[in-house]
Protein backbone atom coordinates (compact mmCIF):
# COMPACT_ATOMS: atom_id res chain seq x y z
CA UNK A 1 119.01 98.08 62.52
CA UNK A 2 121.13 101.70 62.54
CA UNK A 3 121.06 103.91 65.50
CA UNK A 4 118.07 106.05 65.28
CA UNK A 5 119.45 109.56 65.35
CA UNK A 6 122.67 108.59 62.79
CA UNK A 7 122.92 111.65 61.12
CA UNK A 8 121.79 113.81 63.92
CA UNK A 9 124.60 116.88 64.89
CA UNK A 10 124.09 118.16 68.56
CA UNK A 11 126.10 121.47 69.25
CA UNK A 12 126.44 121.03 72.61
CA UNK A 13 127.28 124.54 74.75
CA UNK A 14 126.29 122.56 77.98
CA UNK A 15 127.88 122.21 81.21
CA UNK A 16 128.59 119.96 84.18
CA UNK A 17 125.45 118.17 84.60
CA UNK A 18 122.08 119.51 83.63
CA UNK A 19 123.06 120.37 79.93
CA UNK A 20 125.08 117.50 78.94
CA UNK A 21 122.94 114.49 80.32
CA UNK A 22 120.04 114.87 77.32
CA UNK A 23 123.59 114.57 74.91
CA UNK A 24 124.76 112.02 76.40
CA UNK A 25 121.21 110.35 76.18
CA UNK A 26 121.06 111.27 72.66
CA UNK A 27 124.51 110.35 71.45
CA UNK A 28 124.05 106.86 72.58
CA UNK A 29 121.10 106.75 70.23
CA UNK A 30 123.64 107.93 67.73
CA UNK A 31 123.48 111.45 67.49
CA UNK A 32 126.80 113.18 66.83
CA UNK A 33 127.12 115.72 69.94
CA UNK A 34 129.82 118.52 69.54
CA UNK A 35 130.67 120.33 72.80
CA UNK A 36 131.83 123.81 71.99
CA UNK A 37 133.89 124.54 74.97
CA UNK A 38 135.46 128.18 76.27
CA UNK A 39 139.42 127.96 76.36
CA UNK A 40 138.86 126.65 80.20
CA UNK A 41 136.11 124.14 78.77
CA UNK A 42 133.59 122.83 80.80
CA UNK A 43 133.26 122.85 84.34
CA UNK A 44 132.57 119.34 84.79
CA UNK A 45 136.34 118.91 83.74
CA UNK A 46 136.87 119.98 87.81
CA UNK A 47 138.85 117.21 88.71
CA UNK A 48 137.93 117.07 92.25
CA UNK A 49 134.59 116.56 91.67
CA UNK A 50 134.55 112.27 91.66
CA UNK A 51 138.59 112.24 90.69
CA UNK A 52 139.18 109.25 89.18
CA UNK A 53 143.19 108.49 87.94
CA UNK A 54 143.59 112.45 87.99
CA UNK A 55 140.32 113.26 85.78
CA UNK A 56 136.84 113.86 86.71
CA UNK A 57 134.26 110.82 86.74
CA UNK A 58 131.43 113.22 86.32
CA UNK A 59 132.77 114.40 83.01
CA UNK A 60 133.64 111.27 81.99
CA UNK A 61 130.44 109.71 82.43
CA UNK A 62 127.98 112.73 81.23
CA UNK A 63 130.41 113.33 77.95
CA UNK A 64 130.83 109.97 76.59
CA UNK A 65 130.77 109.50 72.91
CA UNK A 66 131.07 113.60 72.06
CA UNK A 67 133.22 115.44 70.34
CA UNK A 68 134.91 118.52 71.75
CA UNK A 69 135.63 121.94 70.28
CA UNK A 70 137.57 125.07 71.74
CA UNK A 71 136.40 128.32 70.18
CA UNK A 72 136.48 131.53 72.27
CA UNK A 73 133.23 132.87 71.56
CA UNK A 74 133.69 136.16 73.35
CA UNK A 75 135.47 136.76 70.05
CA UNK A 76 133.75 138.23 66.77
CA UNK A 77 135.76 135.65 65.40
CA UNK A 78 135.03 132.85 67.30
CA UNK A 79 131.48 133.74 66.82
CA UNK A 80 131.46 133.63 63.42
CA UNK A 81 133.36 130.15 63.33
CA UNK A 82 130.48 129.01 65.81
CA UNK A 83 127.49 130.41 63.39
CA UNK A 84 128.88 128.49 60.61
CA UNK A 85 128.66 125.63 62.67
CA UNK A 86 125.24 126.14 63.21
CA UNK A 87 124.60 126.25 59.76
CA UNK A 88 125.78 122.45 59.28
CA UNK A 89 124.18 121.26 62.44
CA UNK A 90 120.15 120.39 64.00
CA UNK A 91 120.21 121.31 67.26
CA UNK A 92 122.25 124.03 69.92
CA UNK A 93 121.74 123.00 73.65
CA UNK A 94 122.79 125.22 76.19
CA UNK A 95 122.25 125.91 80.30
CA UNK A 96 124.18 129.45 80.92
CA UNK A 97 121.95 131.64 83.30
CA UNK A 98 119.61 133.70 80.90
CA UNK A 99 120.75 136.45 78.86
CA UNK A 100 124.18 135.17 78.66
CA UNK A 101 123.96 133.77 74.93
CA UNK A 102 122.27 137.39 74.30
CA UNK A 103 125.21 138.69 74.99
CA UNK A 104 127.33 136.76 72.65
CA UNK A 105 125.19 137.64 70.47
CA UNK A 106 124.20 134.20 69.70
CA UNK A 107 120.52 133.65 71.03
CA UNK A 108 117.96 131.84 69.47
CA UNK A 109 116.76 134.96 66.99
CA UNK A 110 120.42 134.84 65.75
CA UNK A 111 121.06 130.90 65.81
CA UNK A 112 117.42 131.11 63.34
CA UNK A 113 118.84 133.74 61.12
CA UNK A 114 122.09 131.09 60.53
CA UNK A 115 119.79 128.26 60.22
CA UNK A 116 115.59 128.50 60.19
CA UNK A 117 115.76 124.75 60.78
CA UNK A 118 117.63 125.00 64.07
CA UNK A 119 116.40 123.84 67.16
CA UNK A 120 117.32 125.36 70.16
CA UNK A 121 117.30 123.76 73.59
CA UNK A 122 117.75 126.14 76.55
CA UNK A 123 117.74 124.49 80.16
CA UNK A 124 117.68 126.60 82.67
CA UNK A 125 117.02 126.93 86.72
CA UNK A 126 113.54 128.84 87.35
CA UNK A 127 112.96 130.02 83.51
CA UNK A 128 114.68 132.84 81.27
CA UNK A 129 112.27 135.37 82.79
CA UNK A 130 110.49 136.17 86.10
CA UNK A 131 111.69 136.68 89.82
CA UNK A 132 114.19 134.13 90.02
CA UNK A 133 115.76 134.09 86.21
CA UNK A 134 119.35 134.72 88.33
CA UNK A 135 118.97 133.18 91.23
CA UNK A 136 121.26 130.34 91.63
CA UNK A 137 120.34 127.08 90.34
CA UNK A 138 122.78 124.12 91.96
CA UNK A 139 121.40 120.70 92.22
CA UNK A 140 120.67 121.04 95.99
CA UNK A 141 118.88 124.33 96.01
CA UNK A 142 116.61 123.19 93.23
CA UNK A 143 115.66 119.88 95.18
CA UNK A 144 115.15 122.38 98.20
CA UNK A 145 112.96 124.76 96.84
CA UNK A 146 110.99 122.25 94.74
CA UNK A 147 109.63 120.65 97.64
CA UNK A 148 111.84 117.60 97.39
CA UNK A 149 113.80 117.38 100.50
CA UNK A 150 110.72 118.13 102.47
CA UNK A 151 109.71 114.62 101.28
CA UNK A 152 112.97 112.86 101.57
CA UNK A 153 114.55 111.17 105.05
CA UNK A 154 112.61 110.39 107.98
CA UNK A 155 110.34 112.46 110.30
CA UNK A 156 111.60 114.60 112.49
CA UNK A 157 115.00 114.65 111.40
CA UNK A 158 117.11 117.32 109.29
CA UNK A 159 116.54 117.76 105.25
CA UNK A 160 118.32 115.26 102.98
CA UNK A 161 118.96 115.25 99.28
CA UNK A 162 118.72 112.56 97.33
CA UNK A 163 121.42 110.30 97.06
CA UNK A 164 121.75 111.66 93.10
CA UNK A 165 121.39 114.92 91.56
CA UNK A 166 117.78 114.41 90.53
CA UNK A 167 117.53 118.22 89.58
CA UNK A 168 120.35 118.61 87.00
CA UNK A 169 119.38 114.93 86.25
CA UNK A 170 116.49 116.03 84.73
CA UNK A 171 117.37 118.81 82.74
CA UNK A 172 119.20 116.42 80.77
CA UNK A 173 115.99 113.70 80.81
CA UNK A 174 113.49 116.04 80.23
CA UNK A 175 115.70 117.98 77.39
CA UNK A 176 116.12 115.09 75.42
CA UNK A 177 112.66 114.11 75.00
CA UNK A 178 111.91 117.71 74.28
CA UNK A 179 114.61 117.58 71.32
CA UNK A 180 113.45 114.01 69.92
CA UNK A 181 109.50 115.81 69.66
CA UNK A 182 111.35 119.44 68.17
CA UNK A 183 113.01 116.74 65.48
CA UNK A 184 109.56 114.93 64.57
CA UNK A 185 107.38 118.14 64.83
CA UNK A 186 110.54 119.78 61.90
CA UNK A 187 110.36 115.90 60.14
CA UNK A 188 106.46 117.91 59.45
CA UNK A 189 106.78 121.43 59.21
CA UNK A 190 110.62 121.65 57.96
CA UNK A 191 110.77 124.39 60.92
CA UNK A 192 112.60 124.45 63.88
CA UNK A 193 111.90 126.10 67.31
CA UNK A 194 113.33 127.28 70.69
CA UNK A 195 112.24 125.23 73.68
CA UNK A 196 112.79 126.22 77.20
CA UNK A 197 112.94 124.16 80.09
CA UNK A 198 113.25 124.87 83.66
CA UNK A 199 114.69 122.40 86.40
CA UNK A 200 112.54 124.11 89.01
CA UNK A 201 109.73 122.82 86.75
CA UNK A 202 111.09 120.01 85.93
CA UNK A 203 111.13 119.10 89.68
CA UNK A 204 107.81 120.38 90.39
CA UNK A 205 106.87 117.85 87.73
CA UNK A 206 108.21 115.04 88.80
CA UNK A 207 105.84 115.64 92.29
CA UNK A 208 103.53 113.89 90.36
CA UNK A 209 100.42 112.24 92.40
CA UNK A 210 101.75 113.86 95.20
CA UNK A 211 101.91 116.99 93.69
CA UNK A 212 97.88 116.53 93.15
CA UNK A 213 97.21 115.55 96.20
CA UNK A 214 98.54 119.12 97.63
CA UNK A 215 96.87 121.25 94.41
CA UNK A 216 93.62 119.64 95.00
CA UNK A 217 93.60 118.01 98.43
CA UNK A 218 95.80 119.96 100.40
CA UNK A 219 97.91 116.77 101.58
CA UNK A 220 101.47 118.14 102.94
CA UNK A 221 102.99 114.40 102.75
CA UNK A 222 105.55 113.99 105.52
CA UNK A 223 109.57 112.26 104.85
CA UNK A 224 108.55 108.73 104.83
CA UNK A 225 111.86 107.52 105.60
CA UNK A 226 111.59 103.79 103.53
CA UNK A 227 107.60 103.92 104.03
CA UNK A 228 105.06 104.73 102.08
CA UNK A 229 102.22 107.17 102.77
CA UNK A 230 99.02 104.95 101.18
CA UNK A 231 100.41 101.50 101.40
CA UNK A 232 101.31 98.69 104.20
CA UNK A 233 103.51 96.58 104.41
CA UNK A 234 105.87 99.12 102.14
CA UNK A 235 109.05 99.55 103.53
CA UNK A 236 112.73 98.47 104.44
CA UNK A 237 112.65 96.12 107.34
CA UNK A 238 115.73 95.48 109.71
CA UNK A 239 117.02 91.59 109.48
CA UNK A 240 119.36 89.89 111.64
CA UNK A 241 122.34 91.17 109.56
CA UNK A 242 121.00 94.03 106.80
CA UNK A 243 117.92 95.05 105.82
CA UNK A 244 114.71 93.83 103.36
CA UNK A 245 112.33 95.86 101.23
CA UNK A 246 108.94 94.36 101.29
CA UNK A 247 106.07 95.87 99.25
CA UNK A 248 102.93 93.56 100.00
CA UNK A 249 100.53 95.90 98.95
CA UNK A 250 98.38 93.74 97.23
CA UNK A 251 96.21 91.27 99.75
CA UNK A 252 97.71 88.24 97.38
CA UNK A 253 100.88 89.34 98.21
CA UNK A 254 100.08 90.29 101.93
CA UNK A 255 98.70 87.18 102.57
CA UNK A 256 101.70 85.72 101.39
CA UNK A 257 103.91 87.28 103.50
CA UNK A 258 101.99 86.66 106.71
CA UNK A 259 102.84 82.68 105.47
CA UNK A 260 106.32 83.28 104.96
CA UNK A 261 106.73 85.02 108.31
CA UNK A 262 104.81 82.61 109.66
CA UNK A 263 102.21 84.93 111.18
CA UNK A 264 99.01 83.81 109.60
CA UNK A 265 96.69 84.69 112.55
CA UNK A 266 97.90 87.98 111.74
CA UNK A 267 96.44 87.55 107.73
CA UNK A 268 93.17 86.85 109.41
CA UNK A 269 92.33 89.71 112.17
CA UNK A 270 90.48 92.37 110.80
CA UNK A 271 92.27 95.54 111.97
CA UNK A 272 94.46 94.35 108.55
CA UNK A 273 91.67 93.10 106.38
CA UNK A 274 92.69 95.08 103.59
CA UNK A 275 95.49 97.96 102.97
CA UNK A 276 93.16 101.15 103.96
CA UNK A 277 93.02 99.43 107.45
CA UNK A 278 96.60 98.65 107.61
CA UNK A 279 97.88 102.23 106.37
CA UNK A 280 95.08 103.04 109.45
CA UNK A 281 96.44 100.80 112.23
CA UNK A 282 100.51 100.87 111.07
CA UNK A 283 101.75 102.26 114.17
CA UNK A 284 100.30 98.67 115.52
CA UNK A 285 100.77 96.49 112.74
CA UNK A 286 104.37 97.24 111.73
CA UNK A 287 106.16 96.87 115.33
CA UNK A 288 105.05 93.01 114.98
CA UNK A 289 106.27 92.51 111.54
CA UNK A 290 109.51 94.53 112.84
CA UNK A 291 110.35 92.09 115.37
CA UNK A 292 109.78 89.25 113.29
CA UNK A 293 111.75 89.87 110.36
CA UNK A 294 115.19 90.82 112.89
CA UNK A 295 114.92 86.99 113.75
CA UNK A 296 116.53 85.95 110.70
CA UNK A 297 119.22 86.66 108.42
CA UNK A 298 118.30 88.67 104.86
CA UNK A 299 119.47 85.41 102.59
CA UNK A 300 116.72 83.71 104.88
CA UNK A 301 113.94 85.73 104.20
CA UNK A 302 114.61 86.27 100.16
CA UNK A 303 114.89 82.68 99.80
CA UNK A 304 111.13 82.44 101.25
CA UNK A 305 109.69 85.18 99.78
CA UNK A 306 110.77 84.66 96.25
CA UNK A 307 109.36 80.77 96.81
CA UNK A 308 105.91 82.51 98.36
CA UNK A 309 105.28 85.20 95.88
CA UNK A 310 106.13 88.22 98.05
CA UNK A 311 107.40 91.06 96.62
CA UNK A 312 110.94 92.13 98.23
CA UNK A 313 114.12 92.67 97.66
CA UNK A 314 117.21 93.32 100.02
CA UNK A 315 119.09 97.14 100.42
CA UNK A 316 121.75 96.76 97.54
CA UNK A 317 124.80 99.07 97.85
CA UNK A 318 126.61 99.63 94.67
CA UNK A 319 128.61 96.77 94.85
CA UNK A 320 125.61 93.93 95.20
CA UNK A 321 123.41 96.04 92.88
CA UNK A 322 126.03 95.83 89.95
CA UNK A 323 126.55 91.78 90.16
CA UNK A 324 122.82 91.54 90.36
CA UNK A 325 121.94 88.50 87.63
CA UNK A 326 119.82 91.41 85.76
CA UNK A 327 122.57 93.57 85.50
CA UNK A 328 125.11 91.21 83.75
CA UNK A 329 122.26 89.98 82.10
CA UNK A 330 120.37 93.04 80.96
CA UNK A 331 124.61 94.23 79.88
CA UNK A 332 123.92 97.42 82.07
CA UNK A 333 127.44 98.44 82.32
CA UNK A 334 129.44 99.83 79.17
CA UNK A 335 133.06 99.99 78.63
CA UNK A 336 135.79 101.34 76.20
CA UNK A 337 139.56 102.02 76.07
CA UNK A 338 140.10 105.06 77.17
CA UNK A 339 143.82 106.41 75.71
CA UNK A 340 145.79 107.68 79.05
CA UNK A 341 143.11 105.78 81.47
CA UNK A 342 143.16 102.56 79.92
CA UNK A 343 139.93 100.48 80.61
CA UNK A 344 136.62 102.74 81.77
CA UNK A 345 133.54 101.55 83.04
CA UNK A 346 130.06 103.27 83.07
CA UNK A 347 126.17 102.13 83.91
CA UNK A 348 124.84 102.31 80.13
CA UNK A 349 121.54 103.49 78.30
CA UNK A 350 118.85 101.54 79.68
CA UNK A 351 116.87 100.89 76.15
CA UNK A 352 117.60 98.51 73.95
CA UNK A 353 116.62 99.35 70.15
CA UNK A 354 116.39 96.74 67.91
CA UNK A 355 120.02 94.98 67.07
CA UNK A 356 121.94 98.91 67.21
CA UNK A 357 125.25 98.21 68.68
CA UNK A 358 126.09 99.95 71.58
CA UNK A 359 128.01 102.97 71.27
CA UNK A 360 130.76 103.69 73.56
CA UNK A 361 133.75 106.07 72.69
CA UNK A 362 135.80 107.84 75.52
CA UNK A 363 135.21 111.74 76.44
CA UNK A 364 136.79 113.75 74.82
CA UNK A 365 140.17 115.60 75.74
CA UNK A 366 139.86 119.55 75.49
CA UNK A 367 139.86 120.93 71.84
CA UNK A 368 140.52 117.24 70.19
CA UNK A 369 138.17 117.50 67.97
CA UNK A 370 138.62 121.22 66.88
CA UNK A 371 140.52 120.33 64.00
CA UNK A 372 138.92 117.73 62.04
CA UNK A 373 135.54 119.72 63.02
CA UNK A 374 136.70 122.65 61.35
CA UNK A 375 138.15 120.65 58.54
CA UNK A 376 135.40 118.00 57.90
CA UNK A 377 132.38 120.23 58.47
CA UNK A 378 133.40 123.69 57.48
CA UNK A 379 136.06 122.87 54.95
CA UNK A 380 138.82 124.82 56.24
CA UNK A 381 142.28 123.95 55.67
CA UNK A 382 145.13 123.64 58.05
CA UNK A 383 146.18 126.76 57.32
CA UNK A 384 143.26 129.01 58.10
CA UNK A 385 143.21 126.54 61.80
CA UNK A 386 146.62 126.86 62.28
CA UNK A 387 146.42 130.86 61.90
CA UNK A 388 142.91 130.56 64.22
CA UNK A 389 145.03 128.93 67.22
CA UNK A 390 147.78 131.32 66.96
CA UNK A 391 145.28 134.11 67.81
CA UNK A 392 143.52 132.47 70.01
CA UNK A 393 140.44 131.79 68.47
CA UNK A 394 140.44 128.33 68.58
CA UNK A 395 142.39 125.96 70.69
């Protein structure tokens, strides 16, 4: 089998995070993603931001497999060069702060008039119109204002943010399965569309049950540290040397855990009959379990309670997490040459279609690709480039 989007072009005017992620997604499916970048390029280039051999990690991993372009759009010039492009191509995405594309004079009404069949992805913070269309929209204020951090850490202590960007995260998760419908609803109609997404929505979203259980119950769940609100045993438990995950919601699986632990009188007494009573009577329940799990050593424990049937796992860090059997087994990580960094390493798409062979091709260097682009695609000769760098219209 072929890769599913071969023959897909992505004109990518996304930055950093939030509007290169669904590109990234997509390119690994095969899509051909073009980043038109400003003579500075993208931000993400920042090479303090996870510096790896004098580069940035973060742009390495979110631009994988992409082509890039330099074309100074503030120029008429430039903006004609990009409109063409749009012509030959399926989809624009894009995450500058509404209005800004307006300005260039190359929003969605203009990117139709190029193309009809164009779709147009815009991501943006809190939504090109309303109160907040230019308030700022980092990863961490959009995880504070969307109610995340009110859910994350432990009670009683300060916020925390989760240990990834979840907000810009999905911009790019949410955008691509917003393009794949746009490219099956135009595989129907033969017309393309604009579609808007917001992170603060895209947040608020992600909520999910809890998020119902405030609309319609009026639940304000409190930072459950490891626990869970509506189940027991759910949680990380401290072990002689590290710490255990145990989730024994079901009474199968609880039972099976009191055996392990060796604390079947506990299986029997009917303050913990059955998970509504244990969520009720935690504050009693889970001090016992506590103190009997920090008898013995995490290797202990797994090795009993993947022999009993109980569902656990111990606290990976990074380093445990990637030798996991599943991980070499599953081929989670992807690799490539990359020319002045040599060998590169990244976590890789999670699904697996068909036979497709992975794709994995380095990011790209500011304005490689600007040539053969303009060449391959738009036919012009080295001339007409060579007279476009010299005034600064492409680089």
């Amino acid at each position: 089998m072929g890769h599913s989007l071969k023959g897909v072009r992505i004109i990518e005017l996304g930055q950093i995070i939030a509007g290169t992620y669904g590109g990234q997604i997509l390119s690994d499916m095969g899509a051909e993603v073009i980043k038109v970048e400003s003579p500075t390029g993208d931000l993400g280039r920042n090479p303090s931001v996870a510096p790896f051999k004098g580069v940035s990690g973060l742009f390495l991993t979110f631009n994988r497999n992409k082509k890039s372009i330099v074309i100074d759009l503030k120029k008429e010039e430039g903006k004609a060069i990009f409109l063409e492009l749009i012509k030959n191509a399926d989809v624009v995405v894009d995450n500058f702060r509404p209005g800004v594309l307006k300005r260039l004079g190359i929003d969605y009404p203009e990117l139709y008039r190029a193309n009809p069949k164009i779709i147009h992805c815009s991501i943006t913070g809190f939504g090109s119109e309303g109160d907040y269309k230019d308030y700022p929209a980092l990863d961490i204020i959009i995880q504070a204002i969307s109610g995340h951090m009110a859910i994350t850490g432990e009670d009683g202590r300060p916020p925390v943010r989760l240990g990834i960007p979840l907000a810009d995260l999905s911009g790019g998760l949410f955008s691509s399965q917003g393009i794949l419908a746009a490219l099956y609803e135009r595989e129907k109609t033969g017309k393309g569309q604009h579609i808007e997404l917001a992170m603060f929505d895209a947040m608020l979203s992600l909520l999910t049950y809890l998020g119902t259980m405030w609309l319609n119950n009026a639940e304000l769940p409190k930072p459950p540290g490891s626990a869970h609100e509506y189940s027991v045993p759910w949680q990380a438990f401290k072990t002689k040397d590290s710490y255990v995950v145990v989730a024994a919601r079901e009474e199968s699986h609880w039972k099976n855990f009191c055996r392990s632990l060796g604390l079947d009188q506990i299986a029997q007494d009917e303050r913990y009959a059955n998970n509504f009573l244990r969520v009720k009577n935690r504050l009693v329940l889970i001090p016992i379990l506590e103190a009997r799990m920090a008898e013995e050593t995490t290797e202990y424990w797994m090795s009993k309670f993947r022999i009993d049937d109980v569902p656990a796992s111990p606290v990976n860090h990074f380093d445990q997490a990637f030798s996991e059997p599943p991980a070499i087994q599953n081929h989670t990580v992807v690799e490539h040459e990359h020319p002045q960094l040599g060998k590169v390493r990244y976590p890789a798409y999670p699904v697996k279609m068909g036979n497709a062979e992975v794709i994995s091709t380095p990011a790209p260097e500011l304005g490689e690709h600007t040539g053969p682009v303009l060449q391959d695609i738009l036919n012009y000769s080295t001339e007409q480039i060579e007279e476009l760098k010299k005034l600064g219209i492409v680089k």
